[in-house]
PDB file of N, CA and C in Angstrom:
ATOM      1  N   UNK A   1      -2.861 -13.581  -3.710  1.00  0.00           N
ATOM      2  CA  UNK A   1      -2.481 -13.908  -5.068  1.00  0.00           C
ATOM      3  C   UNK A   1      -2.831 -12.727  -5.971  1.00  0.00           C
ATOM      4  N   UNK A   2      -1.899 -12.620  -6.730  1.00  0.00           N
ATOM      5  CA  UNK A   2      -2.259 -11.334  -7.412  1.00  0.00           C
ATOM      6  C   UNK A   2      -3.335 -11.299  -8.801  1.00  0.00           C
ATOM      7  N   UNK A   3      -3.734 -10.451  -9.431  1.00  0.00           N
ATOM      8  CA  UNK A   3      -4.706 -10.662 -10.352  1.00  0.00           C
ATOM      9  C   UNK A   3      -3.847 -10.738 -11.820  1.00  0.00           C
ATOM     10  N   UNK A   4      -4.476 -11.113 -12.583  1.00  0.00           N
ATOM     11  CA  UNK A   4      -4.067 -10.938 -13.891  1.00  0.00           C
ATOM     12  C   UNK A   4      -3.659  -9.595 -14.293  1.00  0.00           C
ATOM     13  N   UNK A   5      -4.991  -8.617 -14.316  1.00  0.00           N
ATOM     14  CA  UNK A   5      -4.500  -7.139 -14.040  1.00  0.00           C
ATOM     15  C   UNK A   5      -3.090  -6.701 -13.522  1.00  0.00           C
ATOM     16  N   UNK A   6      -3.124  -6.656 -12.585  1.00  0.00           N
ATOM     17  CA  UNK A   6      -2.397  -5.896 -11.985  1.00  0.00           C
ATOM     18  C   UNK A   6      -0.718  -6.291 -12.337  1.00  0.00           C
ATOM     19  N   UNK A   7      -0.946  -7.767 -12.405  1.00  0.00           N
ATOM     20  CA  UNK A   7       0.549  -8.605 -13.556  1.00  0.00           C
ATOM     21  C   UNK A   7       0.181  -7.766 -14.918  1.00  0.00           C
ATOM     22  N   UNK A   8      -0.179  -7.851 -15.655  1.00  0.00           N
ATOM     23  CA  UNK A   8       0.269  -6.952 -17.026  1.00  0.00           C
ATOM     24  C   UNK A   8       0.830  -5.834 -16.527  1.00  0.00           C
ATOM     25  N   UNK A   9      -0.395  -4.730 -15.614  1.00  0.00           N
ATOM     26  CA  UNK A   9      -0.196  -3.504 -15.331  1.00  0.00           C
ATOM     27  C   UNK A   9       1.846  -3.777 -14.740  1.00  0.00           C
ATOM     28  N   UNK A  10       1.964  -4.222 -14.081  1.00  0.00           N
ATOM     29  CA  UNK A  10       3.843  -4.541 -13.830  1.00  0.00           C
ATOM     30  C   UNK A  10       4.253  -4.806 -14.991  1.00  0.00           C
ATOM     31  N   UNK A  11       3.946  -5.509 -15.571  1.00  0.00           N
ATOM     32  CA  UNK A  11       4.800  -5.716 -16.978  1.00  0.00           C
ATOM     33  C   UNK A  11       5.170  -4.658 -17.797  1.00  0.00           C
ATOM     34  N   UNK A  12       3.740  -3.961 -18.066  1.00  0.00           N
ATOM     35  CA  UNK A  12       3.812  -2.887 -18.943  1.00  0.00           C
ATOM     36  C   UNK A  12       5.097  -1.632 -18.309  1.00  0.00           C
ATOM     37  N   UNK A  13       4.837  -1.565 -16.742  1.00  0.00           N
ATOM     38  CA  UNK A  13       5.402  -0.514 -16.852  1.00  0.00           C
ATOM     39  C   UNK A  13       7.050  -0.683 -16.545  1.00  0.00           C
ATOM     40  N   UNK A  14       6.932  -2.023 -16.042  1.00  0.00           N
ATOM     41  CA  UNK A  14       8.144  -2.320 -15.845  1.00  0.00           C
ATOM     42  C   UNK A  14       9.685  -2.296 -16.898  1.00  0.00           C
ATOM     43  N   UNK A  15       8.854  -2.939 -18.020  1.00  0.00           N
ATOM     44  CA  UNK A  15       9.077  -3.511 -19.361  1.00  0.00           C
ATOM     45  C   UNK A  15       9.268  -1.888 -20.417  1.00  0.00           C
ATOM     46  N   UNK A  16       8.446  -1.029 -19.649  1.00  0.00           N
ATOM     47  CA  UNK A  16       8.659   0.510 -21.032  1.00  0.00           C
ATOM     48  C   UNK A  16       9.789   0.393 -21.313  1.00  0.00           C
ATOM     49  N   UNK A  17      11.050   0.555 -20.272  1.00  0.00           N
ATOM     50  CA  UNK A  17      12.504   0.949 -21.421  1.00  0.00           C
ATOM     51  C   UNK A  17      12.639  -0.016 -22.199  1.00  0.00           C
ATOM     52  N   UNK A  18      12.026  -1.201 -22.703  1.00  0.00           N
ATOM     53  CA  UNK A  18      12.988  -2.119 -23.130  1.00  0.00           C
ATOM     54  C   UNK A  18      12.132  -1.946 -24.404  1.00  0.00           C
ATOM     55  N   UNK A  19      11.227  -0.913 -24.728  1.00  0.00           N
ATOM     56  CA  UNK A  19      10.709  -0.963 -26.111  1.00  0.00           C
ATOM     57  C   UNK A  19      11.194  -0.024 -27.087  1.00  0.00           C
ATOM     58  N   UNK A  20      11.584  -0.709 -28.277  1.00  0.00           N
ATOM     59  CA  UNK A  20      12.351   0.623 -28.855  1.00  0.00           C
ATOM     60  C   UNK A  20      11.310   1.737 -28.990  1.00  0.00           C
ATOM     61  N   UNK A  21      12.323   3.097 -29.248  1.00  0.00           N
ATOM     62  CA  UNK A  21      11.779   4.126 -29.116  1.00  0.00           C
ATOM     63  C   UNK A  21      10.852   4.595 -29.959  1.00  0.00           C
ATOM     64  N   UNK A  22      10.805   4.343 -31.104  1.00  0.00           N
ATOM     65  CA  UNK A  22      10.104   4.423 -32.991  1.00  0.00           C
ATOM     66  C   UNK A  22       8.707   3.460 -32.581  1.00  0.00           C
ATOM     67  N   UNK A  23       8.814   2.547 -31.430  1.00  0.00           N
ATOM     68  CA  UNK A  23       7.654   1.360 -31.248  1.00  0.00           C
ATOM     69  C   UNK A  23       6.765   1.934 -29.753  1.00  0.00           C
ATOM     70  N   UNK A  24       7.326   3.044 -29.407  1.00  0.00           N
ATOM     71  CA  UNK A  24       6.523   3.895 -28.039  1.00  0.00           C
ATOM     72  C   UNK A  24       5.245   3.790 -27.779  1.00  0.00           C
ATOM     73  N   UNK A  25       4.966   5.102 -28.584  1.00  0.00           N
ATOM     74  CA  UNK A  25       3.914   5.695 -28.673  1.00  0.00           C
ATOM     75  C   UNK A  25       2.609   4.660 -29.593  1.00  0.00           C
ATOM     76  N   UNK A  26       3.164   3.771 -30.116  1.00  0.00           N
ATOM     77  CA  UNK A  26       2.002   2.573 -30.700  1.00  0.00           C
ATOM     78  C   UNK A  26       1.572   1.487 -29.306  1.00  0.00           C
ATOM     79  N   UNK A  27       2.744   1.022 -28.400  1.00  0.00           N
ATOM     80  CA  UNK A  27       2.696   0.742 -27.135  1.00  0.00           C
ATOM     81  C   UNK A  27       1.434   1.412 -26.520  1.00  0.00           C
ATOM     82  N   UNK A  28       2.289   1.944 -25.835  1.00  0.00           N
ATOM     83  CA  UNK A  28       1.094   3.249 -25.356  1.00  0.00           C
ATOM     84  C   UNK A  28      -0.464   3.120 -25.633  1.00  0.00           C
ATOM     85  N   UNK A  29      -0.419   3.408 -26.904  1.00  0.00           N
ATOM     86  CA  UNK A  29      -1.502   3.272 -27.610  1.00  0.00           C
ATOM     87  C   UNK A  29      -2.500   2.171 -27.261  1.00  0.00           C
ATOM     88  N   UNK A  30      -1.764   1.220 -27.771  1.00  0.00           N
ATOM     89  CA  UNK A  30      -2.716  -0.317 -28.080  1.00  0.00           C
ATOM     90  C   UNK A  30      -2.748  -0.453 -26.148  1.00  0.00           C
ATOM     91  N   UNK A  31      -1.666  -0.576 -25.590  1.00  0.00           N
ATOM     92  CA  UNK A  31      -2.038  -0.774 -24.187  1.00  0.00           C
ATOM     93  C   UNK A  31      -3.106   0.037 -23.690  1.00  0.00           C
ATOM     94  N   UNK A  32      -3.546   1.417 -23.551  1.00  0.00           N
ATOM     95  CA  UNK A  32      -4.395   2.449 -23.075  1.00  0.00           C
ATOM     96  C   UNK A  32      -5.542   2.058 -23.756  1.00  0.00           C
ATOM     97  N   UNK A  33      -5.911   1.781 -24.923  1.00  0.00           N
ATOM     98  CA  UNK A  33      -7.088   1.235 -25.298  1.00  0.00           C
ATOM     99  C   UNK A  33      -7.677   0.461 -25.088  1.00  0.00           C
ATOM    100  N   UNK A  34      -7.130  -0.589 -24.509  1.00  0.00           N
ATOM    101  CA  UNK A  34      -7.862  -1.651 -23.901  1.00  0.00           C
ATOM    102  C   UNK A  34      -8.715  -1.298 -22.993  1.00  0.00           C
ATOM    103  N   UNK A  35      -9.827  -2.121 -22.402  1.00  0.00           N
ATOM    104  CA  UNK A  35     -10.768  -2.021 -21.298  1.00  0.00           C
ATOM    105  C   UNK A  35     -10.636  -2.751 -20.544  1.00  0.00           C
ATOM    106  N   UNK A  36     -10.271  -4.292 -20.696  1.00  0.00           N
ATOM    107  CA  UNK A  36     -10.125  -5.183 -20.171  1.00  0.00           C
ATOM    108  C   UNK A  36      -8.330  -5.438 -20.088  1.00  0.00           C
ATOM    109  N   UNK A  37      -7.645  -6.281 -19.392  1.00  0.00           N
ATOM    110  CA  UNK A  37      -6.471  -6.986 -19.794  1.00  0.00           C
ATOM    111  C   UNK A  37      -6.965  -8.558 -19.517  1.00  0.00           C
ATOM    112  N   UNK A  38      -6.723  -9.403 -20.662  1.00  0.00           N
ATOM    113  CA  UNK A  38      -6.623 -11.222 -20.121  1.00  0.00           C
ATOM    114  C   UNK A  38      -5.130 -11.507 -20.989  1.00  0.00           C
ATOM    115  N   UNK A  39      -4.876 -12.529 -19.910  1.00  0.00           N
ATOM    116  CA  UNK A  39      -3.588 -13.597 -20.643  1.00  0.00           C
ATOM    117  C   UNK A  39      -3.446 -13.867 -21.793  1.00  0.00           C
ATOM    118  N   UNK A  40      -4.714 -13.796 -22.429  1.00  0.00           N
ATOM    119  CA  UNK A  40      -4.486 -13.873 -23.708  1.00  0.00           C
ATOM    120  C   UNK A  40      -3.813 -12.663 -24.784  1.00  0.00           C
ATOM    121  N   UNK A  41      -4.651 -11.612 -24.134  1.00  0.00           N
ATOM    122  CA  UNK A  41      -3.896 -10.446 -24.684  1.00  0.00           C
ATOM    123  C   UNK A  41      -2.113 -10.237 -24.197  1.00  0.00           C
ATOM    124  N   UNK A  42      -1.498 -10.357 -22.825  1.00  0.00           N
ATOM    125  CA  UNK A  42      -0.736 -10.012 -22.598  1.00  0.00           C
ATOM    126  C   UNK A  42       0.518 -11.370 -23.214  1.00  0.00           C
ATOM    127  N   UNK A  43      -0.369 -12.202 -23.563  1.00  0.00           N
ATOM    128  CA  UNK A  43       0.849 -13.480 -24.581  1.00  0.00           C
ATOM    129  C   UNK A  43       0.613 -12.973 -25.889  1.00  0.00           C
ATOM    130  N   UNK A  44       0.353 -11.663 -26.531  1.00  0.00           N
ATOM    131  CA  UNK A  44       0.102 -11.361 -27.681  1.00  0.00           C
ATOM    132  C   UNK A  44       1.227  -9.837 -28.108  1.00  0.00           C
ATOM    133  N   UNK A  45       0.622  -9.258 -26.702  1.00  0.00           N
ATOM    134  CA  UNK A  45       1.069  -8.193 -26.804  1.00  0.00           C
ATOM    135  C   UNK A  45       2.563  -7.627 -26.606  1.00  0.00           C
ATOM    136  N   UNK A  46       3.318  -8.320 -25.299  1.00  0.00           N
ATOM    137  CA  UNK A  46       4.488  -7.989 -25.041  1.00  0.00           C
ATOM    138  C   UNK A  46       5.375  -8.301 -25.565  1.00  0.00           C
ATOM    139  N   UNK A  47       5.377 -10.009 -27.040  1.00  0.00           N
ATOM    140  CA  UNK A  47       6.633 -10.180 -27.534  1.00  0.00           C
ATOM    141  C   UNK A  47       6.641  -9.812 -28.421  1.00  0.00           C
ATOM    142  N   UNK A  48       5.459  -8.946 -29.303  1.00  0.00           N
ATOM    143  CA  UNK A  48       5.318  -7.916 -30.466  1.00  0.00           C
ATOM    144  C   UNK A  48       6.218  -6.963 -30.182  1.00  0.00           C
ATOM    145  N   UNK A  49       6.371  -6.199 -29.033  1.00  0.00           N
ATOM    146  CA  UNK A  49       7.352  -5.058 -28.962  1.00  0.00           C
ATOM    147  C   UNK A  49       8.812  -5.040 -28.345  1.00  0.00           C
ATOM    148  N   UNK A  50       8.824  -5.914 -27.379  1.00  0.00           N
ATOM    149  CA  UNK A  50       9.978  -6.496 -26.917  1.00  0.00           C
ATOM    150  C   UNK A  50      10.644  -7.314 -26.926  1.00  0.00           C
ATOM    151  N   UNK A  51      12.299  -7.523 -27.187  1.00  0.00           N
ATOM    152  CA  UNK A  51      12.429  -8.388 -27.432  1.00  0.00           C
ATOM    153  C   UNK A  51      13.395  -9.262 -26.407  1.00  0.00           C
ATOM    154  N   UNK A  52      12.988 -10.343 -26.091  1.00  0.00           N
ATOM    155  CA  UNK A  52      13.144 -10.826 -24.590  1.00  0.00           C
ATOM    156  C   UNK A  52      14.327 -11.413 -24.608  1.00  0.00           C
ATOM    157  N   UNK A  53      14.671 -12.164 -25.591  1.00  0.00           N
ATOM    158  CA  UNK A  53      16.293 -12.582 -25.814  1.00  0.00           C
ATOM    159  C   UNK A  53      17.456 -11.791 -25.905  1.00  0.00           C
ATOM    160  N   UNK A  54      16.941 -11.001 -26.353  1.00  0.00           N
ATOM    161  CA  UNK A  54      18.080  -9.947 -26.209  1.00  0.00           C
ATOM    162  C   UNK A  54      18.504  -9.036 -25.023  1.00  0.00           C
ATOM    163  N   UNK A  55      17.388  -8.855 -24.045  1.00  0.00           N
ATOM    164  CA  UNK A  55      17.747  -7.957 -22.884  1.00  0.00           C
ATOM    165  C   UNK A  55      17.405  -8.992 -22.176  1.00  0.00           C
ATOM    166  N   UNK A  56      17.458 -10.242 -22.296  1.00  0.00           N
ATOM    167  CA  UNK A  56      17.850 -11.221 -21.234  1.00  0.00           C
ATOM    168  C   UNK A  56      19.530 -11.202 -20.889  1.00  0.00           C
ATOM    169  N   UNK A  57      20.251 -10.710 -22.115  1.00  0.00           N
ATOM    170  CA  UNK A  57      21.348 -10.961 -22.210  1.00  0.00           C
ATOM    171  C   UNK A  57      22.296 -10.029 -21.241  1.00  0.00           C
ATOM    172  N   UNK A  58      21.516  -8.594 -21.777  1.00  0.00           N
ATOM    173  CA  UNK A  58      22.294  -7.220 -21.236  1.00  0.00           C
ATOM    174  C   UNK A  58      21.196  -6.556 -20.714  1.00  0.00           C
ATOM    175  N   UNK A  59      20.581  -6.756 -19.542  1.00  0.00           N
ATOM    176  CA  UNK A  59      18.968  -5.222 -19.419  1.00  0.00           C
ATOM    177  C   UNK A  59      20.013  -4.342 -19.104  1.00  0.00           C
ATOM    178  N   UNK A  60      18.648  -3.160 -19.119  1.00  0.00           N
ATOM    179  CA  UNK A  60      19.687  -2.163 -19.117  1.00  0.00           C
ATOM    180  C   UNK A  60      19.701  -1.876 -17.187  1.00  0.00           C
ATOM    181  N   UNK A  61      19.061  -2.311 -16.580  1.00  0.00           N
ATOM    182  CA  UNK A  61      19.313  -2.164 -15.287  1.00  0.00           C
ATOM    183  C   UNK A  61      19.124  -3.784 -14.344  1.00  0.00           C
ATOM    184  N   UNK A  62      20.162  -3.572 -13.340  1.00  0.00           N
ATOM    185  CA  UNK A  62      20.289  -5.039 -12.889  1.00  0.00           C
ATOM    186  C   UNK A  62      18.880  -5.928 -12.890  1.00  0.00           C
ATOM    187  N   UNK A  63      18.023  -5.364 -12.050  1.00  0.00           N
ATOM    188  CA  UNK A  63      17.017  -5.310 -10.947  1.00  0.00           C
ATOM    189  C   UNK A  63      15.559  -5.697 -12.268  1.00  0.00           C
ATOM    190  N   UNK A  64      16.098  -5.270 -13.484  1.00  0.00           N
ATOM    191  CA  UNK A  64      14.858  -5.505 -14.494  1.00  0.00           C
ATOM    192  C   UNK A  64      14.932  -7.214 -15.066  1.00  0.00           C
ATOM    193  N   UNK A  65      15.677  -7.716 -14.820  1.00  0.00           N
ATOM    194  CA  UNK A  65      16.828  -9.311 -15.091  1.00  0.00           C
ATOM    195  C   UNK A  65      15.079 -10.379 -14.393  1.00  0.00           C
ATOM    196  N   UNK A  66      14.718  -9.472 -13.637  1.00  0.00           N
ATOM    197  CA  UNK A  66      14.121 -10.660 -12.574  1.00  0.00           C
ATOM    198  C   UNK A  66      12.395 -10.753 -13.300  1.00  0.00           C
ATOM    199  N   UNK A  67      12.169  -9.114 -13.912  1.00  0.00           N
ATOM    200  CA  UNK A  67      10.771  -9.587 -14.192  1.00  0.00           C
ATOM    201  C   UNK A  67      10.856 -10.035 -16.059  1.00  0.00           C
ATOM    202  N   UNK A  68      12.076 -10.002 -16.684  1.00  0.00           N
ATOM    203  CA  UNK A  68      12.484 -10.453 -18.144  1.00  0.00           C
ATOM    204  C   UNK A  68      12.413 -11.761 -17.757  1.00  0.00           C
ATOM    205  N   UNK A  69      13.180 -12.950 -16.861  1.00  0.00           N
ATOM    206  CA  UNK A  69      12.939 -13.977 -16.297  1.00  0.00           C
ATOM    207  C   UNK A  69      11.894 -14.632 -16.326  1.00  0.00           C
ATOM    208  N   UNK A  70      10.932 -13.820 -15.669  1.00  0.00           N
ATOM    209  CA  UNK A  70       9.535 -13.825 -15.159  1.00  0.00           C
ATOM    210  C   UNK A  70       9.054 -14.745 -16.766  1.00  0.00           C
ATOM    211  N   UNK A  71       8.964 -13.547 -17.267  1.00  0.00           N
ATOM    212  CA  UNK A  71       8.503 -13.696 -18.720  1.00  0.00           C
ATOM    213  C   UNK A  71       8.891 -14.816 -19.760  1.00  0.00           C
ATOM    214  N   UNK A  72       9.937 -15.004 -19.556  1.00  0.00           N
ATOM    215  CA  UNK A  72      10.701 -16.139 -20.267  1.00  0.00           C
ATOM    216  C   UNK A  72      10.567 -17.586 -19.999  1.00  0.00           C
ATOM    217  N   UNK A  73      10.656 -17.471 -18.172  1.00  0.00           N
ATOM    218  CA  UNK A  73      11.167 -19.342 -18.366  1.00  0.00           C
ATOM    219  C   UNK A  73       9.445 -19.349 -16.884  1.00  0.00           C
ATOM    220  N   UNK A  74       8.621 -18.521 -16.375  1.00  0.00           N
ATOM    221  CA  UNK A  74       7.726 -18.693 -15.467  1.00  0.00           C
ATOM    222  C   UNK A  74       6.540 -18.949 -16.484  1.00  0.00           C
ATOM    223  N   UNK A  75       6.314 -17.635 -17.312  1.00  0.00           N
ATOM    224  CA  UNK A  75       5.013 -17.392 -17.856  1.00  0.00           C
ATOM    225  C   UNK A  75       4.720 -18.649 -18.917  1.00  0.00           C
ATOM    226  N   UNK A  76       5.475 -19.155 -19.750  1.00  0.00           N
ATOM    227  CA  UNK A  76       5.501 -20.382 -20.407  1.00  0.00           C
ATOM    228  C   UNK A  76       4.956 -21.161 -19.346  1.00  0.00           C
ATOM    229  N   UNK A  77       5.568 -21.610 -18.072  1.00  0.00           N
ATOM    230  CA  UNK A  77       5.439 -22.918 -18.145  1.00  0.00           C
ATOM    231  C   UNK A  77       3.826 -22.868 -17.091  1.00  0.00           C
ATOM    232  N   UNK A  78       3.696 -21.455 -15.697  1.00  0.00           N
ATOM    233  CA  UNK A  78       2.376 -21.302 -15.252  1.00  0.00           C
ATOM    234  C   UNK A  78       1.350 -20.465 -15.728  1.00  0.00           C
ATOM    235  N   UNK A  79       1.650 -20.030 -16.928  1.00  0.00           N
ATOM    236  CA  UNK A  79       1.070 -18.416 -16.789  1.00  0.00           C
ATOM    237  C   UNK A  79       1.447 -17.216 -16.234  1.00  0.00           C
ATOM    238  N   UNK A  80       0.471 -16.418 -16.434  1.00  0.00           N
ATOM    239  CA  UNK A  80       0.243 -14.994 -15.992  1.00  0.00           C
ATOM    240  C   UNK A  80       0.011 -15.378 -14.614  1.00  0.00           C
ATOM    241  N   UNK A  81       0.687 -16.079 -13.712  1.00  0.00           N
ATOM    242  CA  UNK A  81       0.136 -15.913 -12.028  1.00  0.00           C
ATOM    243  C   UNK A  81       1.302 -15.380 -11.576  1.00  0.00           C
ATOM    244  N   UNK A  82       0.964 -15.108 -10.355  1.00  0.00           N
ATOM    245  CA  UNK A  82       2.055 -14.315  -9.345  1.00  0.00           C
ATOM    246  C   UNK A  82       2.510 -15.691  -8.792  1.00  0.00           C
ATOM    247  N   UNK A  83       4.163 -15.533  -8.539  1.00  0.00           N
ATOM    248  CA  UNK A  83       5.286 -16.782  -8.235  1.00  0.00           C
ATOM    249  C   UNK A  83       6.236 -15.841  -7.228  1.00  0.00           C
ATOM    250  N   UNK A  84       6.965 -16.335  -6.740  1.00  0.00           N
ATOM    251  CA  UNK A  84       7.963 -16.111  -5.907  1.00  0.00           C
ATOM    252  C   UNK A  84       9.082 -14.952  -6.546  1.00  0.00           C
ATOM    253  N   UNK A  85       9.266 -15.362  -7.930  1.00  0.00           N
ATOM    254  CA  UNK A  85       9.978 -14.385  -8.780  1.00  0.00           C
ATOM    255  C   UNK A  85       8.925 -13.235  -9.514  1.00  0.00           C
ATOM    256  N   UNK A  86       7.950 -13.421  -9.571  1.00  0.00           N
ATOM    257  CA  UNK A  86       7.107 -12.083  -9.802  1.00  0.00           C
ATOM    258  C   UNK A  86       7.181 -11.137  -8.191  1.00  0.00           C
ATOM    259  N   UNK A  87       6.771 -11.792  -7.408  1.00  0.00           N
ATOM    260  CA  UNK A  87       7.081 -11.021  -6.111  1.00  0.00           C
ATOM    261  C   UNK A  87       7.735 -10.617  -5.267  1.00  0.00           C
ATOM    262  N   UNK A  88       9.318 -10.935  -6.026  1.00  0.00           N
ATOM    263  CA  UNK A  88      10.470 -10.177  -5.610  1.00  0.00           C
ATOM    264  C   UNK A  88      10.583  -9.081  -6.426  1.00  0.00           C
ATOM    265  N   UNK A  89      10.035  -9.177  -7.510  1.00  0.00           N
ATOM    266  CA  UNK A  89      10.295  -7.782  -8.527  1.00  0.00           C
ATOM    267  C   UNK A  89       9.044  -6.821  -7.582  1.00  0.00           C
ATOM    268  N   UNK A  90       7.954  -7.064  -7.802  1.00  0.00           N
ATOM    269  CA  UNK A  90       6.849  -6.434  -7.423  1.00  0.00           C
ATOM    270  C   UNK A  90       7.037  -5.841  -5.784  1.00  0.00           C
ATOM    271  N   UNK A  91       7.070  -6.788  -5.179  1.00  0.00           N
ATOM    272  CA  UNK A  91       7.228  -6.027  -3.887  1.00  0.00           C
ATOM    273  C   UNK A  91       8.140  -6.868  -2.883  1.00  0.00           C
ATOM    274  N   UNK A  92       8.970  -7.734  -2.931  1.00  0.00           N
ATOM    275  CA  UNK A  92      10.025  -8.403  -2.189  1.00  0.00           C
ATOM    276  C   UNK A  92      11.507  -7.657  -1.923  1.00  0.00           C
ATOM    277  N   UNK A  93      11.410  -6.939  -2.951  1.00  0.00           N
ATOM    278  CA  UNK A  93      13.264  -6.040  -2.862  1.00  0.00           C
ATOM    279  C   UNK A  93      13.183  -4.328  -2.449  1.00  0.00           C
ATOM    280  N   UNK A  94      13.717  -4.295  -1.632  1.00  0.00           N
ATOM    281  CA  UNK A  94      13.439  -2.833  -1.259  1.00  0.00           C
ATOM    282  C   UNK A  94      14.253  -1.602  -2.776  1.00  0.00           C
ATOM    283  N   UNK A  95      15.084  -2.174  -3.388  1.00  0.00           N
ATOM    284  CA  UNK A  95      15.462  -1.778  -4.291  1.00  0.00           C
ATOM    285  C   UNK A  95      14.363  -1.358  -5.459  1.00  0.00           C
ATOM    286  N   UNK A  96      13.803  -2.747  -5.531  1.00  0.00           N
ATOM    287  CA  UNK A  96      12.898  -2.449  -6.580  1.00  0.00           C
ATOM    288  C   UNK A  96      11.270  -1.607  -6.512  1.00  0.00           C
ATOM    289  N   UNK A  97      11.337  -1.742  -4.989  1.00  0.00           N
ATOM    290  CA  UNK A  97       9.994  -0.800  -4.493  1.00  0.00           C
ATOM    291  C   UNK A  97      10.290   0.397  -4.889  1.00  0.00           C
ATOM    292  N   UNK A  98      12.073   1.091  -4.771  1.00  0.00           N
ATOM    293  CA  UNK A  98      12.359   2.634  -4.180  1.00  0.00           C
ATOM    294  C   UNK A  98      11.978   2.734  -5.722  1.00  0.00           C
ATOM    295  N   UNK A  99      12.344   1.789  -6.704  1.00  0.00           N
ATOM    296  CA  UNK A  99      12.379   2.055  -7.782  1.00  0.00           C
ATOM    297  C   UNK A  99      10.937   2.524  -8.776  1.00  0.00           C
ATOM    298  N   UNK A 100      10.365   1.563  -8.254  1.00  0.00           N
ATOM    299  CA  UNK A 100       8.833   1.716  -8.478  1.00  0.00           C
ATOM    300  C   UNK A 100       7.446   2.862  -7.749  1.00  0.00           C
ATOM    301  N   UNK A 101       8.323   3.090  -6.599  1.00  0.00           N
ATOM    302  CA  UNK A 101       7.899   4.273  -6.017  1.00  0.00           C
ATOM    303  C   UNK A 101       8.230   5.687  -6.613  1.00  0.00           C
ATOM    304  N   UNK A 102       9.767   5.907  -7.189  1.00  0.00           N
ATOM    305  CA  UNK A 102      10.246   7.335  -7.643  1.00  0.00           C
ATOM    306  C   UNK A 102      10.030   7.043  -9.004  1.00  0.00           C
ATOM    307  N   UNK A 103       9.490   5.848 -10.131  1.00  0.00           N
ATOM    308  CA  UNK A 103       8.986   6.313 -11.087  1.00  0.00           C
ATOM    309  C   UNK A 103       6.988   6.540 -11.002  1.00  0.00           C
ATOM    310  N   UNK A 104       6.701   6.057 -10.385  1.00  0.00           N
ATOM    311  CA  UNK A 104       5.091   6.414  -9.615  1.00  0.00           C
ATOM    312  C   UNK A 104       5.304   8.194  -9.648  1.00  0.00           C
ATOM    313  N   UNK A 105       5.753   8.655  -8.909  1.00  0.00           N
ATOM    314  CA  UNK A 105       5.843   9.662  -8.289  1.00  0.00           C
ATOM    315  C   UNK A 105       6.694  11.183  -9.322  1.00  0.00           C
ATOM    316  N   UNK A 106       7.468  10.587  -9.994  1.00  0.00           N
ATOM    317  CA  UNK A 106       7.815  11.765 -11.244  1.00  0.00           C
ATOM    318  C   UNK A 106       6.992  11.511 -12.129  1.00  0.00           C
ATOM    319  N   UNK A 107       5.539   9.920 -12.191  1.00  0.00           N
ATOM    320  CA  UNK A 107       4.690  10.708 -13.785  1.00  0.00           C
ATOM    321  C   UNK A 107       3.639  11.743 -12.588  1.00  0.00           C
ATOM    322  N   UNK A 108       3.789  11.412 -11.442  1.00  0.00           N
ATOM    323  CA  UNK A 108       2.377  12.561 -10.730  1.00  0.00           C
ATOM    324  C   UNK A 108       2.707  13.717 -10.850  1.00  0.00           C
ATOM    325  N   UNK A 109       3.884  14.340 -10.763  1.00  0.00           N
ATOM    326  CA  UNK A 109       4.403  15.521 -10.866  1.00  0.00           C
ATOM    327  C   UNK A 109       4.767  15.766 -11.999  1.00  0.00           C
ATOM    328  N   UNK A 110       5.096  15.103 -12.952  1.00  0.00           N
ATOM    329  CA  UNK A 110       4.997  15.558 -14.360  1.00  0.00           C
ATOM    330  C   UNK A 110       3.823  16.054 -14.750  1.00  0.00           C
ATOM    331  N   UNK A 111       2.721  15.188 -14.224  1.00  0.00           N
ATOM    332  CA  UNK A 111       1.337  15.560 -14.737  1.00  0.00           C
ATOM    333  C   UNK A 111       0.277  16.548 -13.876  1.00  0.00           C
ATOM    334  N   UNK A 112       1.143  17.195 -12.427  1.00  0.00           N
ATOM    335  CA  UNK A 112       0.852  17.971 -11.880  1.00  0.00           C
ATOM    336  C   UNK A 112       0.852  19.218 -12.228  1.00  0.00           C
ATOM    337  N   UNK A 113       2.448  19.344 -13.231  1.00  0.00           N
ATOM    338  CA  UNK A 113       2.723  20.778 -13.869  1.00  0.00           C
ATOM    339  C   UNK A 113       2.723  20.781 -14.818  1.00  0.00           C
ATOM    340  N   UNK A 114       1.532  20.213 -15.620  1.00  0.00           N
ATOM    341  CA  UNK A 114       0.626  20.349 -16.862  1.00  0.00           C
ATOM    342  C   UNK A 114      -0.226  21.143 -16.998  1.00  0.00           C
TER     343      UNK A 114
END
């Protein structure tokens, strides 16, 4: 079962494109400052910047449909726990691994040739 942690930590990074761009770097911000993550914070934090009705409608990539879902009609009704539809985004679709693997891997090398 997965931790609370490590569910935000997916959210957050999953969820970056869908924050407007002018609302980034405050993201960023307030997320990196934290020490802790609890449910409480992450039912505070993610519908301040995103807005879930709307890229429920159109995301901008197929494969992001499943953890907007997540958020919408799971987290209401169990919480922040890991479900069957958190763990097809996370690690059930080989699509969404390659996906989560080659953005892993261009911030290491971004921050390699720093």
């Amino acid at each position: 079962m997965a931790k609370v942690e490590y569910i935000i930590n997916v959210l957050y990074e999953g969820l970056y494109d869908y924050v407007p761009n002018r609302k980034k770097k405050e993201y960023r911000n307030e997320f990196n400052s934290r020490k802790s993550y609890t449910s409480k914070f992450a039912l505070d934090f993610f519908p301040r910047f995103i807005d879930f009705e709307k890229w429920s409608k159109n995301p901008k990539d197929q494969y992001d449909i499943i953890l907007i879902n997540y958020w919408l009609i799971e987290v209401p009704i169990i919480g922040l726990k890991s479900s069957k539809l958190f763990a097809s985004y996370s690690r059930g679709n080989k699509i969404i691994n390659w996906r989560l693997k080659k953005k892993n891997s261009t911030n290491m090398k971004m921050t390699l040739n720093k």
